[in-house]
N, C-alpha and C. Protein backbone atom coordinates (compact mmCIF):
# COMPACT_ATOMS: atom_id res chain seq x y z
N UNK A 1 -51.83 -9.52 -54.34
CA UNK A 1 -50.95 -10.67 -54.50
C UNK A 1 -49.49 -10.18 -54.51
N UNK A 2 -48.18 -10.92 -54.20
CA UNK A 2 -47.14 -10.44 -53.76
C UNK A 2 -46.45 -11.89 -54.62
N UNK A 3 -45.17 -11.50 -55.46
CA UNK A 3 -44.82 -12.35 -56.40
C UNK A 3 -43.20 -13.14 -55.10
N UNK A 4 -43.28 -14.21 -55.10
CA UNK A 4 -41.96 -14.76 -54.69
C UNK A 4 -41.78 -15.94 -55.66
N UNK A 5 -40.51 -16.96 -55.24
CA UNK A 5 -39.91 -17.40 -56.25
C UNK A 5 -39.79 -18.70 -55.50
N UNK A 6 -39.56 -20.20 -56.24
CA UNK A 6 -39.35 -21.24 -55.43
C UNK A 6 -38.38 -22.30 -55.99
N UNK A 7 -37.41 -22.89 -55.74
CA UNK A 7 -36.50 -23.27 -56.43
C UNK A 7 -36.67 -24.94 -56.08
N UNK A 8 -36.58 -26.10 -56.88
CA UNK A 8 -36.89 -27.26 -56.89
C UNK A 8 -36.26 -27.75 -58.08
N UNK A 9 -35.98 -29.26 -57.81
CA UNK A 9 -35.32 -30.16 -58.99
C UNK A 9 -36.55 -31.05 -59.36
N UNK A 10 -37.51 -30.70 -58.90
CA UNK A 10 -38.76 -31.67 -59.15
C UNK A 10 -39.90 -30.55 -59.76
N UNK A 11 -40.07 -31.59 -61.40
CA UNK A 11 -41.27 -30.33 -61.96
C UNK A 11 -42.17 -30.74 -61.55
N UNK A 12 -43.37 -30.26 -61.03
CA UNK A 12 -44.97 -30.31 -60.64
C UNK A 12 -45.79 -29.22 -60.95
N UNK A 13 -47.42 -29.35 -60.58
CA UNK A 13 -48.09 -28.34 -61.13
C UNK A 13 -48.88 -27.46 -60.04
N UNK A 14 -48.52 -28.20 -59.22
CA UNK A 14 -49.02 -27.43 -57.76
C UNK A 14 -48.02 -27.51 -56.23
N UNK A 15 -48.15 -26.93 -55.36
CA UNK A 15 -47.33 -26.83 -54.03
C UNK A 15 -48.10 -28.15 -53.46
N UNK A 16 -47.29 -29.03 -52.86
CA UNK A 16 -47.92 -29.79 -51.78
C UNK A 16 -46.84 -30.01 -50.41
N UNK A 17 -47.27 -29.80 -49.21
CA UNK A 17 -46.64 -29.89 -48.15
C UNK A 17 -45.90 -31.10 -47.41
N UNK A 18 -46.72 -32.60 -48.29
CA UNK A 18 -46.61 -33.71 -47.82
C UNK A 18 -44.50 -33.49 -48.62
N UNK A 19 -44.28 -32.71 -49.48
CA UNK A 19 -42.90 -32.86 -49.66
C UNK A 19 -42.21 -32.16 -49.28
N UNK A 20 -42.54 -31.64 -48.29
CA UNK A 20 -41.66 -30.32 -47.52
C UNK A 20 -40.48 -30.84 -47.36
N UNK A 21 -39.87 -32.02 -46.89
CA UNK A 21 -38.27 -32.45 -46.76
C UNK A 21 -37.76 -33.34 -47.91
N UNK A 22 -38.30 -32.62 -48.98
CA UNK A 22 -37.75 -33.63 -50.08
C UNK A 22 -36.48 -32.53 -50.74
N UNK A 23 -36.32 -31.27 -50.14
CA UNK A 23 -35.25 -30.57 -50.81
C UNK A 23 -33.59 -30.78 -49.64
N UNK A 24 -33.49 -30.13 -48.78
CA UNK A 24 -32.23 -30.72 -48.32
C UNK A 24 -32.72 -31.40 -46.68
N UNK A 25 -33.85 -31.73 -46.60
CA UNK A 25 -34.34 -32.32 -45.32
C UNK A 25 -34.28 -31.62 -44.02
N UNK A 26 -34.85 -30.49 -44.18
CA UNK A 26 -34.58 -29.70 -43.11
C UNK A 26 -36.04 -28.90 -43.35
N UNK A 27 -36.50 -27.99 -41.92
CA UNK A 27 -37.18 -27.51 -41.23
C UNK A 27 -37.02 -26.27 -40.58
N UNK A 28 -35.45 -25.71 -41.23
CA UNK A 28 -35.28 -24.69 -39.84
C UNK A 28 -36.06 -23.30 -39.43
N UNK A 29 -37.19 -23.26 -40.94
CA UNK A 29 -37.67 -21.77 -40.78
C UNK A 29 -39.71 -22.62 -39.91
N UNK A 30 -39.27 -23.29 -39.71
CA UNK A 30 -41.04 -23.64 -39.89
C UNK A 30 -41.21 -24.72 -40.69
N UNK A 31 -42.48 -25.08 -40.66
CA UNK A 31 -42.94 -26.40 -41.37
C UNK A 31 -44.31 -25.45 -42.27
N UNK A 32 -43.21 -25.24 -43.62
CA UNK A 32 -44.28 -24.86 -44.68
C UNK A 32 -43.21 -24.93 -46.10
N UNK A 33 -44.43 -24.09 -47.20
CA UNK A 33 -43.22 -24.06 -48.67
C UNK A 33 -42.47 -22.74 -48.28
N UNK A 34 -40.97 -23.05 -48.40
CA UNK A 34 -40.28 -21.93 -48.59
C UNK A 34 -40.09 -21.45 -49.86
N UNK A 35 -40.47 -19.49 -49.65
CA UNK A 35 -40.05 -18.69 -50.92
C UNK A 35 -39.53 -17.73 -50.71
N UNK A 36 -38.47 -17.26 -52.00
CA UNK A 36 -38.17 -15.89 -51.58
C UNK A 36 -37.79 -15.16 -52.67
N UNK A 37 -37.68 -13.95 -51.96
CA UNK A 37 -37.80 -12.60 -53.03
C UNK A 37 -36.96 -12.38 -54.38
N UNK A 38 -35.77 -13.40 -54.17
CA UNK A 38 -34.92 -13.74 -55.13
C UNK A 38 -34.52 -14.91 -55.48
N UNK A 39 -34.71 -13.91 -57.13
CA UNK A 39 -34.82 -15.37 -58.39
C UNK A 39 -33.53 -16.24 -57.78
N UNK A 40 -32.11 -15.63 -57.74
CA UNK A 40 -30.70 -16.45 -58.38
C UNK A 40 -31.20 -16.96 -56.71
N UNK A 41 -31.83 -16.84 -55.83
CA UNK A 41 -31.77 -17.67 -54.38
C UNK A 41 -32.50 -18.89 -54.54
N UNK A 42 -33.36 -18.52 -55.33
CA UNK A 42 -34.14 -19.50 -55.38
C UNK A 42 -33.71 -21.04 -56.66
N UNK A 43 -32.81 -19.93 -58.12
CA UNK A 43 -32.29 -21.10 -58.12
C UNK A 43 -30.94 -22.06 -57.39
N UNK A 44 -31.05 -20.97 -56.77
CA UNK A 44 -29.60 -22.26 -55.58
C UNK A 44 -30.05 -22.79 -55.17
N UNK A 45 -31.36 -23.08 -54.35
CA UNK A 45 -32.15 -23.78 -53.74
C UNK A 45 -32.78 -24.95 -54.64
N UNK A 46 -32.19 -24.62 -55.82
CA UNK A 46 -33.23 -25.53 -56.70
C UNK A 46 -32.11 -27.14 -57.03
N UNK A 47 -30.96 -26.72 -56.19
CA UNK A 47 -29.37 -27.81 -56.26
C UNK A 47 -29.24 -27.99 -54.57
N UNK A 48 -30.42 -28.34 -53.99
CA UNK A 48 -30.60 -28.74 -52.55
C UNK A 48 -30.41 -29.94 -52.41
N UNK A 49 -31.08 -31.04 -53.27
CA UNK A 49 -30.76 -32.11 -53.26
C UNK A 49 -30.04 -32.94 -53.93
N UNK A 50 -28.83 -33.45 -53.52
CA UNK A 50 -27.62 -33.98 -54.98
C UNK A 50 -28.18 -34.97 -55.60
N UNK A 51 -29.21 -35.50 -55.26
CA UNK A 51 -29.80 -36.56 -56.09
C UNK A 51 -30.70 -35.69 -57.57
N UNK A 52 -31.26 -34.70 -57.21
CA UNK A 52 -31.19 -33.77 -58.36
C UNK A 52 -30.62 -33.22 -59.41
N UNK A 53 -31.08 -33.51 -60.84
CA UNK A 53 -30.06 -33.84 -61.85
C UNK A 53 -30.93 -32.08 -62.92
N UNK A 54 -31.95 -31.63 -62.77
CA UNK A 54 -32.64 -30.44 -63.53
C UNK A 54 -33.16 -29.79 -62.31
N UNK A 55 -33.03 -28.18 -62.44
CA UNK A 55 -32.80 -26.97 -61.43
C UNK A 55 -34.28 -26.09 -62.28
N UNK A 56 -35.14 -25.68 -61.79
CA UNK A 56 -35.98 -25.10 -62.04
C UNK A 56 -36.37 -23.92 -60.51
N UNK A 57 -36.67 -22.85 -61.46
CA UNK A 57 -37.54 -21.97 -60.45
C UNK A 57 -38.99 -21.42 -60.72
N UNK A 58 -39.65 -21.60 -60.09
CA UNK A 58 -41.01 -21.23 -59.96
C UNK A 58 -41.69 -19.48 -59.47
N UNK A 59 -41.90 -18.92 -60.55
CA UNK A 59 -42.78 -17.62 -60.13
C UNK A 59 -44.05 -17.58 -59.51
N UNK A 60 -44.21 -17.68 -58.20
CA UNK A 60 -45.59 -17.63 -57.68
C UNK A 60 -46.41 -16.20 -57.36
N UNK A 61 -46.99 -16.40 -57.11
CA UNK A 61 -47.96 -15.53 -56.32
C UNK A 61 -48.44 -16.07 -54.66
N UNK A 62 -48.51 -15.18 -54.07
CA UNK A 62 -49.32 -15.39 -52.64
C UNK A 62 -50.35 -14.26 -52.42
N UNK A 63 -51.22 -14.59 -51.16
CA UNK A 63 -51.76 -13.38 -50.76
C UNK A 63 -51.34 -12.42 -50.07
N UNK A 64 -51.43 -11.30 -50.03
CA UNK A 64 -50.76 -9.95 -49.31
C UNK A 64 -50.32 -10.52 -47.74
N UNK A 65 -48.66 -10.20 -47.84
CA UNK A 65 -48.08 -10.18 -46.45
C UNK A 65 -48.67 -9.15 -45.80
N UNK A 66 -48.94 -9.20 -44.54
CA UNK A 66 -49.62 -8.11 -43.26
C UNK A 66 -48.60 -8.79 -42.26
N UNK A 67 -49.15 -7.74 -41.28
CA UNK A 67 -48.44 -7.61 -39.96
C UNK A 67 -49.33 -8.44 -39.05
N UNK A 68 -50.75 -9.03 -39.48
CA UNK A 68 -51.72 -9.68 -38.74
C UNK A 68 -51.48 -10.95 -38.92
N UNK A 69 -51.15 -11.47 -40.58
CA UNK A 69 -51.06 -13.35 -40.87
C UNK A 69 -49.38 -13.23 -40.74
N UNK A 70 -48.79 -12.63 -40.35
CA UNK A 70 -47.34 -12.88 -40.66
C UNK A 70 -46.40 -12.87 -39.45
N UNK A 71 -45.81 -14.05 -38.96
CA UNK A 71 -44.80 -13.67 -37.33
C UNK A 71 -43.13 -13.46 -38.33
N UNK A 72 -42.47 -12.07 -38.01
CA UNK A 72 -41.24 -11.95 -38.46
C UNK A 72 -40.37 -12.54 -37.50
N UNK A 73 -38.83 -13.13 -38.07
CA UNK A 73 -38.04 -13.51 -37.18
C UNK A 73 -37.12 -12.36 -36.62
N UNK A 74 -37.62 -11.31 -36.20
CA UNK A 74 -36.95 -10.07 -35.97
C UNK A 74 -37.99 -8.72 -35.62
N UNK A 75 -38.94 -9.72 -35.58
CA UNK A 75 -39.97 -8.54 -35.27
C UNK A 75 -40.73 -9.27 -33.85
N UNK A 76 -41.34 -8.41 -32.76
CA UNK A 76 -42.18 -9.27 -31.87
C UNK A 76 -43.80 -9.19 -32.46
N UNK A 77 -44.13 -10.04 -31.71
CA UNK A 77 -45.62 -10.77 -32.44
C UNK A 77 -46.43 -10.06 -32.36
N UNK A 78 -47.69 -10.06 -33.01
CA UNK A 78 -48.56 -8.98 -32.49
C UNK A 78 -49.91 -9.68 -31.51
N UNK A 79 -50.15 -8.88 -30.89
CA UNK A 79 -50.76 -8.93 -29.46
C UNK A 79 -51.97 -10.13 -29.92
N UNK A 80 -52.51 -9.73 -31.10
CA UNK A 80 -53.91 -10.59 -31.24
C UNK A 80 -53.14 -12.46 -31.66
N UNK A 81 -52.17 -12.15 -32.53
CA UNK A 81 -51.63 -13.70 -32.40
C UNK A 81 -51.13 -14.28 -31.08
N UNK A 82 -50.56 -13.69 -30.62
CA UNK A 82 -50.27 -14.15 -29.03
C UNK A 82 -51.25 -14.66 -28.23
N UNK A 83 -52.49 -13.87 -28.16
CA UNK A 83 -54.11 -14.20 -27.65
C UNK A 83 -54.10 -15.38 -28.13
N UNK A 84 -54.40 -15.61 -29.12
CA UNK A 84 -54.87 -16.77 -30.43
C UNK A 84 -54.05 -17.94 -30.08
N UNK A 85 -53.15 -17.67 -30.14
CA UNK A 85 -52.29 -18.77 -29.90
C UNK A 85 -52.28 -19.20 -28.60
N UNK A 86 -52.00 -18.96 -27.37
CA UNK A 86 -52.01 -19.33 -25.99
C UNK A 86 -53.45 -19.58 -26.02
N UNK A 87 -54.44 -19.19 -26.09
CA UNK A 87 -55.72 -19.42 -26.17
C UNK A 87 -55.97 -21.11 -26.82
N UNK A 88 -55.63 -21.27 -28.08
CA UNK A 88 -55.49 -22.59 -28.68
C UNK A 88 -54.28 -23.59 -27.55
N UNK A 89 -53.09 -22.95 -27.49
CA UNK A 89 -52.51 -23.31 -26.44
C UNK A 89 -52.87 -24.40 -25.55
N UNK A 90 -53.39 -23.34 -24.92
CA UNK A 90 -54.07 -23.68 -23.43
C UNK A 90 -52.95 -23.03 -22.52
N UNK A 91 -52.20 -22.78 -22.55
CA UNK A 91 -51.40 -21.97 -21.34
C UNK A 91 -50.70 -20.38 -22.18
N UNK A 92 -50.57 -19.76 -21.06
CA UNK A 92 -49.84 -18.63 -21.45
C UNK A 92 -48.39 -18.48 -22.05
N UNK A 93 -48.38 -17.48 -22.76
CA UNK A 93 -46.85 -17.97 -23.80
C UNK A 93 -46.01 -16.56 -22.90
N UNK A 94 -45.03 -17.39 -22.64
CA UNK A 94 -43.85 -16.21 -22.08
C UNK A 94 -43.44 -14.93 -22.70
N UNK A 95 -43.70 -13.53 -22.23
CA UNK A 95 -43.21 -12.81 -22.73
C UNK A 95 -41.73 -12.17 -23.77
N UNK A 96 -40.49 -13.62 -23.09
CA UNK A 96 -39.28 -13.09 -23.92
C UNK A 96 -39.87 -14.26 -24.80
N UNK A 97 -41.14 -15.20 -25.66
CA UNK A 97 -40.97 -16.21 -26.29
C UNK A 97 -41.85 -15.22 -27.48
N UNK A 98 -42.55 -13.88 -26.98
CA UNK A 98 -43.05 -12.92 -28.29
C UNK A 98 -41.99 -12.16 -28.77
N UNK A 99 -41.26 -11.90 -28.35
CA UNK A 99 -40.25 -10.61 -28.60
C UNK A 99 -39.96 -10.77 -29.95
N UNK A 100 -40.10 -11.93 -30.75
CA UNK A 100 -39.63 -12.42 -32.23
C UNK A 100 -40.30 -13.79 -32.54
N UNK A 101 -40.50 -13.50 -33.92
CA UNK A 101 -41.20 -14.63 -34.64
C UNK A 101 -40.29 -16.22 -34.32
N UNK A 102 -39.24 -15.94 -34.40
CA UNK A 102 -38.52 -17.06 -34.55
C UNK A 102 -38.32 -18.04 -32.96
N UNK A 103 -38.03 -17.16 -31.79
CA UNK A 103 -38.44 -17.86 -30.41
C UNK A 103 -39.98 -18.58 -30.47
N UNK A 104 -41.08 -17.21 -30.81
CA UNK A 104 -42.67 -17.61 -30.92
C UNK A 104 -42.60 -19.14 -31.45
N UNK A 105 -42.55 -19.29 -32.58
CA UNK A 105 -42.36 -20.20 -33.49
C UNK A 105 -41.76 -21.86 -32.67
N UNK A 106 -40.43 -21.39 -32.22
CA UNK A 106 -39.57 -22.84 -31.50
C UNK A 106 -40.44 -23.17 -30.59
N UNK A 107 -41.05 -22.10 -29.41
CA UNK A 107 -41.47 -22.60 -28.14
C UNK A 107 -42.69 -23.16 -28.63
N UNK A 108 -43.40 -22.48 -29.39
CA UNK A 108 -45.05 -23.24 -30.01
C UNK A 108 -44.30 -24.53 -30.20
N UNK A 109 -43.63 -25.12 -31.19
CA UNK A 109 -42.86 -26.26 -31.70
C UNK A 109 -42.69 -27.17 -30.61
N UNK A 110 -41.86 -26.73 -29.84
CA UNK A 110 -41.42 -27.12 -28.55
C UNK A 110 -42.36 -27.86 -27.49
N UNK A 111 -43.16 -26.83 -27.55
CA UNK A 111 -44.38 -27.11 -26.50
C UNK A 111 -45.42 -28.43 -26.71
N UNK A 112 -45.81 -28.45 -28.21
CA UNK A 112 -46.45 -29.20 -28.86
C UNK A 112 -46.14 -30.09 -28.67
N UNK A 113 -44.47 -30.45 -29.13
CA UNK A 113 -43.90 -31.72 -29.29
C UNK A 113 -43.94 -32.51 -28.17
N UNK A 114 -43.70 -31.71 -27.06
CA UNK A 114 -43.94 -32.15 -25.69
C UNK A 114 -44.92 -32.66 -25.24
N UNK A 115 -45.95 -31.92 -25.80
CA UNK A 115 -47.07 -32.63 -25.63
C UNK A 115 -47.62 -34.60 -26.50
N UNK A 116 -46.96 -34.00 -27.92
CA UNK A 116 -47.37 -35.21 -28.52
C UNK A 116 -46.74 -36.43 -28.02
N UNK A 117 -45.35 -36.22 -27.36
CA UNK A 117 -44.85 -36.93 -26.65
C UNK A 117 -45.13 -37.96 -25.84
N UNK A 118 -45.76 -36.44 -24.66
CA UNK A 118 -46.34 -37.55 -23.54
C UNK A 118 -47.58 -38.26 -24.32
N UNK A 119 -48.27 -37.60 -24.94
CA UNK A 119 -49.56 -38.54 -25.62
C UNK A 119 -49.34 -40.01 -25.94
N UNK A 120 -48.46 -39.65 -27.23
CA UNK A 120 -47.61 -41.19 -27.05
C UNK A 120 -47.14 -42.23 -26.56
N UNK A 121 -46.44 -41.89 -25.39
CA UNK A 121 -46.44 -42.64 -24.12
C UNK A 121 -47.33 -43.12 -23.57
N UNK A 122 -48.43 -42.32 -23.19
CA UNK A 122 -49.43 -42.73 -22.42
C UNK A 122 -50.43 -43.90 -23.34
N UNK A 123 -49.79 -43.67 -24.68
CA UNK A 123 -50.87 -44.99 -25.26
C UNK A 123 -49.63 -45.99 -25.59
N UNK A 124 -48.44 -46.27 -25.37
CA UNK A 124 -47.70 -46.84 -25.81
C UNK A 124 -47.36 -47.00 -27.04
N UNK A 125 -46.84 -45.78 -27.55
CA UNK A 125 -46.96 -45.80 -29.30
C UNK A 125 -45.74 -45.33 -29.17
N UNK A 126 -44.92 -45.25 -30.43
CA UNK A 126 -43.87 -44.87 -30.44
C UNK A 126 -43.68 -43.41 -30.68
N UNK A 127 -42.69 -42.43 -30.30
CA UNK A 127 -42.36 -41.39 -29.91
C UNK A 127 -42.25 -40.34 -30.88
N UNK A 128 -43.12 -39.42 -30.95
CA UNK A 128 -43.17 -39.09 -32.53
C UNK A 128 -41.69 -38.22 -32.80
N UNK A 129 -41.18 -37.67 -33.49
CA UNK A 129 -40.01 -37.37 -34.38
C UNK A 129 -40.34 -35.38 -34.16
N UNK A 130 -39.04 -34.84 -34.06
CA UNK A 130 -39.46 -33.56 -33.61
C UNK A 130 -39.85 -32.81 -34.83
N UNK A 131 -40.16 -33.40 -36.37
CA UNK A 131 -40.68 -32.50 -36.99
C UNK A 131 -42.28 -32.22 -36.73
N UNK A 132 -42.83 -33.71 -36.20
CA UNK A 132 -44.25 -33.70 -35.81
C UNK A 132 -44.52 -32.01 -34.82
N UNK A 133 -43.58 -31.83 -33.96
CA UNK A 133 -43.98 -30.38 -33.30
C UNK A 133 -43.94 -29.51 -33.81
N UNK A 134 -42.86 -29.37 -35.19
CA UNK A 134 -43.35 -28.35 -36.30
C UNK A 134 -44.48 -28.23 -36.89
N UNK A 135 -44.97 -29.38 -37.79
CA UNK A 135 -45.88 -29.45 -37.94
C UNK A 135 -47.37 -28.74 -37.47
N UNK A 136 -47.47 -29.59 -35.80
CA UNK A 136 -48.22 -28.64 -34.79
C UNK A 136 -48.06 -27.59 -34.96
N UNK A 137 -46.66 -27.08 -34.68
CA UNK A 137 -46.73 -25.52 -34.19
C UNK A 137 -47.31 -24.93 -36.03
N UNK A 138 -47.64 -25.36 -36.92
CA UNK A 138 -48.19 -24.36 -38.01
C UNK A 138 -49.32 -24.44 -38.48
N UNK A 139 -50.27 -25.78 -38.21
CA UNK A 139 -51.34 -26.07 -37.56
C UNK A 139 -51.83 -24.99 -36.86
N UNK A 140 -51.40 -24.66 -35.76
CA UNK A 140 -51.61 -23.62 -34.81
C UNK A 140 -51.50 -22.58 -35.19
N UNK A 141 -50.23 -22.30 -35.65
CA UNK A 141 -50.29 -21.05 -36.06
C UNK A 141 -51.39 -20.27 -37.43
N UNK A 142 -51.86 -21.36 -38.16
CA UNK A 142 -52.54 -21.18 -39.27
C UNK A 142 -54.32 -20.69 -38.53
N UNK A 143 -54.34 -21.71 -37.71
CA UNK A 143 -55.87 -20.91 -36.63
C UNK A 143 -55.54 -19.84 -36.09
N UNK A 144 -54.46 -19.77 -35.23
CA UNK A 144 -54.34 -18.65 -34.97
C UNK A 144 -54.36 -17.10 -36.13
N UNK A 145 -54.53 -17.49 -37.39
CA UNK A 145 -54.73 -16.38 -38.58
C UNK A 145 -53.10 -16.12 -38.84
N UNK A 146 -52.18 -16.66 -38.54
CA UNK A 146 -50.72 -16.62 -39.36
C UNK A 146 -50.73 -17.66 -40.57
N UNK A 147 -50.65 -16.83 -41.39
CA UNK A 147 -50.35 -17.53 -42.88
C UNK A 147 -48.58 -17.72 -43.33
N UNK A 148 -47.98 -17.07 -42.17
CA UNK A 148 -46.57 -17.23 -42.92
C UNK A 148 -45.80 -16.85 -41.99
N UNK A 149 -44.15 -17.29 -41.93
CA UNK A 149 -42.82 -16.90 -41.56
C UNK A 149 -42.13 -16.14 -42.34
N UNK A 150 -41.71 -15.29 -41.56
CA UNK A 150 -40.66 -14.46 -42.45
C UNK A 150 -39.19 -14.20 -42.44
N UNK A 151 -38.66 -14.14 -42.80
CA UNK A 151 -37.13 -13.67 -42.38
C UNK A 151 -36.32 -12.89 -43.57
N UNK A 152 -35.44 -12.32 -42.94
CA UNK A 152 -34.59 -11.51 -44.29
C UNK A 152 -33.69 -12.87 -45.05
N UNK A 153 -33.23 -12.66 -46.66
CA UNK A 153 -32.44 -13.03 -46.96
C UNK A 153 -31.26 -13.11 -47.09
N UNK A 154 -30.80 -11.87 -46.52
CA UNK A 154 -29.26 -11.45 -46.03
C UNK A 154 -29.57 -10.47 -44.57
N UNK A 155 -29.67 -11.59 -43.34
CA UNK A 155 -29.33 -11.46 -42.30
C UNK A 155 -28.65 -9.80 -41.82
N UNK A 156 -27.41 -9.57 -42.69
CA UNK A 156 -27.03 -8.66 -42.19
C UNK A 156 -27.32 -7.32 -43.26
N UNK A 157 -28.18 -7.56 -44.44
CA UNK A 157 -28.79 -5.96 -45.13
C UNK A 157 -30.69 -7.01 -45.03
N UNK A 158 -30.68 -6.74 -44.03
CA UNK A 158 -32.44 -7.08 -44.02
C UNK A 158 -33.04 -6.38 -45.42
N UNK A 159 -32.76 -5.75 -46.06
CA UNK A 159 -33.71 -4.52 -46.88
C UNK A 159 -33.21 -5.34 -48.38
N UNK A 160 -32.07 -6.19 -48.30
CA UNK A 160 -32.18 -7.00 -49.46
C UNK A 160 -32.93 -8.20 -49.79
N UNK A 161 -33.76 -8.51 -49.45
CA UNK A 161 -34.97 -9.18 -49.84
C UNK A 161 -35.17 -10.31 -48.58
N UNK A 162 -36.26 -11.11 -49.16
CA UNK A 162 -37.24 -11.31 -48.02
C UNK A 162 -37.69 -12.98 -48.19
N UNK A 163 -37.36 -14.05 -47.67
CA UNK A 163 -37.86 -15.54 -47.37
C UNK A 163 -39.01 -15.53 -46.41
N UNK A 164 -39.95 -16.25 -47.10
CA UNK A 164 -40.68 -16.37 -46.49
C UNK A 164 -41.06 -18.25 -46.27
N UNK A 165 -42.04 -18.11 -45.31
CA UNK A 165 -42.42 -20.01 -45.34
C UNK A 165 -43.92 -19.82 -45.37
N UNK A 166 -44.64 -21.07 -45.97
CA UNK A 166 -46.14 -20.18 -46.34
C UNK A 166 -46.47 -21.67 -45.56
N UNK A 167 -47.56 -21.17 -44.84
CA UNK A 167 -48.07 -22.68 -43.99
C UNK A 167 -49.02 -23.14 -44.70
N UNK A 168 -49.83 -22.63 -45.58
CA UNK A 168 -51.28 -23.33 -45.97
C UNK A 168 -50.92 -23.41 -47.76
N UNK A 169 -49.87 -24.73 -48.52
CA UNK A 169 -49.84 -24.73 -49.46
C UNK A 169 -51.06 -24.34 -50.48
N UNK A 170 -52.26 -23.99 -50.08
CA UNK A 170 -53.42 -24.04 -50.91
C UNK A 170 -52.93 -22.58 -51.62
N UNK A 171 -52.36 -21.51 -50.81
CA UNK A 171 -52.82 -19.97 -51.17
C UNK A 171 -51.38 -19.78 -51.96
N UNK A 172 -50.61 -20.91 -52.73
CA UNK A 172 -49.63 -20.43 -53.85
C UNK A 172 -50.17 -20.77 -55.11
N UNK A 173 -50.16 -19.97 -55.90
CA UNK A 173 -50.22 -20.19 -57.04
C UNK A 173 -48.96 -19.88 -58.38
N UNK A 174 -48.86 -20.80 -58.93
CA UNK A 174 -47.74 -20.71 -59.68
C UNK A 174 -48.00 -20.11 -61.06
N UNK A 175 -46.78 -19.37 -61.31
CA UNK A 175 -47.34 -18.05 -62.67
C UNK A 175 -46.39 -18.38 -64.00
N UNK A 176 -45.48 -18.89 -63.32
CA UNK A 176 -44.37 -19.20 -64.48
C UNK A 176 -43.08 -19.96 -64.05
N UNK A 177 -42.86 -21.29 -64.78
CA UNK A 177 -41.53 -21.78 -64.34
C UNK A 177 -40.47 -21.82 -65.31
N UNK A 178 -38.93 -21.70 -65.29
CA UNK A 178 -38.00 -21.96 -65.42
C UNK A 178 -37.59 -22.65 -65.29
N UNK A 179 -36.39 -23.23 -66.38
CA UNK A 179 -35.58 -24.44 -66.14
C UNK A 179 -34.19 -23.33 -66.32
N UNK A 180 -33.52 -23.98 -65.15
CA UNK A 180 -32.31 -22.87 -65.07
C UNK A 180 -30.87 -23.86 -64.79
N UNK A 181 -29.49 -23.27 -65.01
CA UNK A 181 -28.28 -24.12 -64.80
C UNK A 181 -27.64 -23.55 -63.62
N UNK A 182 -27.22 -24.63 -62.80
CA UNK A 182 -26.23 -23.90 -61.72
C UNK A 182 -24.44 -24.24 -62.48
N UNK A 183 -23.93 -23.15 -61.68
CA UNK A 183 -22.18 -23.66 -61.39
C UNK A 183 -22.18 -24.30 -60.90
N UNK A 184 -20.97 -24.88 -60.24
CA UNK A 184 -20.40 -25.65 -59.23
C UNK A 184 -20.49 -25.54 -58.10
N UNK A 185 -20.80 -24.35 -57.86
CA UNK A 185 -21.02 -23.65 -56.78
C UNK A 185 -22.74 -23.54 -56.23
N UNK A 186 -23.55 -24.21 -57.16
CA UNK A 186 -24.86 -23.68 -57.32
C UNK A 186 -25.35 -22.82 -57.14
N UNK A 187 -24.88 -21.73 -57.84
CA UNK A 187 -25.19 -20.68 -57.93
C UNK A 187 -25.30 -20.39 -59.27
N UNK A 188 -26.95 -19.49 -59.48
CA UNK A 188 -27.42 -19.33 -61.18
C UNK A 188 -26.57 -19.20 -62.49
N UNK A 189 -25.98 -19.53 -63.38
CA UNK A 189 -25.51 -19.44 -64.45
C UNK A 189 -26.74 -18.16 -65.16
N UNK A 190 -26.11 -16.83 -65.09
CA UNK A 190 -26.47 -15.74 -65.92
C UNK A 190 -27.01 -16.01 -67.01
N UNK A 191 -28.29 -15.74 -67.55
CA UNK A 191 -28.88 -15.81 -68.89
C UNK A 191 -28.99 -17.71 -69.14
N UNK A 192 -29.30 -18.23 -68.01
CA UNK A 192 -29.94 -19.19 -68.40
C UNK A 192 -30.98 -20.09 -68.24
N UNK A 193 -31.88 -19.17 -67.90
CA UNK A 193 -33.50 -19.23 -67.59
C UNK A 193 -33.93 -19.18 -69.08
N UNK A 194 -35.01 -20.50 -69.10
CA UNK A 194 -35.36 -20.80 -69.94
C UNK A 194 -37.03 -21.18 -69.79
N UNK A 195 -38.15 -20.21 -70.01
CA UNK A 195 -39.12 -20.63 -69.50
C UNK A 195 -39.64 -21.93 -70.32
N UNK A 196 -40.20 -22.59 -69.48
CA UNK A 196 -41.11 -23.81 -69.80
C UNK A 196 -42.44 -23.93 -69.84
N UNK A 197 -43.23 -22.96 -68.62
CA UNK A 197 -44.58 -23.07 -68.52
C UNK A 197 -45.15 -21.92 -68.31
């Protein structure tokens, strides 16, 4: 098990996915729960939504990151997810679309959406919304045996910790939460984690 951290203005007792855009309405890593390796990140994240009035962070657990359930946004894919995926697919995935998790990821997205698209059309329904191809694409990626996205938390020192997006809310488990204060800035107020659970 591998400990990350999750920052929310909403207390609950389990992860559920149906609220994935209830923090600042966005999608950009994937369609899953985002966590990461740091606490004070996670409570900034926890002042995502201004309608949020109490900042809490969550100590989870997951199952062991690998190089097999995991596409990095800086790493290219590995050969058996690529199979897996174009295979589920149905067409072949472009070589510059493995080179990195994060292309892999859009064009799956991409592709999907395209598809649900025309589906739509063809029954006269209305046009689904491009998170629906996220969605898909983690669907997919979850058969395909990827359990997660990854990316660094500081872009430019990768080696300072690590965000991840977990596609199958079932495999978090929560170990300990905090009720914590931001600045103005939302950013953690030092020494003021206060556990609750």
């Amino acid at each position: 098990m591998t400990q990350f951290y999750h920052g929310s203005g909403i207390l609950f007792d389990r992860f559920d996915l149906s609220h994935a855009l209830e923090g600042d309405g966005k999608v950009k890593f994937g369609y899953g729960v985002y966590l990461t390796s740091r606490f004070a990140s996670a409570a900034h994240y926890s002042g995502s939504n201004k309608d949020w009035q109490d900042h809490y962070v969550y100590t989870v657990e997951i199952p062991e990151v690998t190089t097999d359930n995991t596409i990095h946004f800086q790493r290219p894919v590995s050969a058996t997810v690529i199979s897996k995926a174009a295979t589920l697919l149905g067409t072949a995935i472009p070589e510059s679309k493995t080179l990195n998790g994060k292309d892999f990821r859009k064009f799956l997205a991409a592709a999907l959406l395209k598809r649900l698209i025309a589906e739509a059309k063809a029954a006269g329904a209305t046009e689904p919304a491009k998170i629906e191809g996220e969605k898909a694409a983690s669907a997919l990626l979850l058969k395909a045996g990827v359990e997660y996205i990854e990316w660094p938390y500081n872009w430019k020192n990768p080696t300072d910790g690590t965000n991840i997006a977990v596609l199958d809310d079932s495999k978090i488990r929560i170990t300990r939460i905090d009720r914590v204060e931001l600045d103005d800035k939302k950013k953690l107020v030092e020494g003021s984690e206060q556990q609750i659970r």
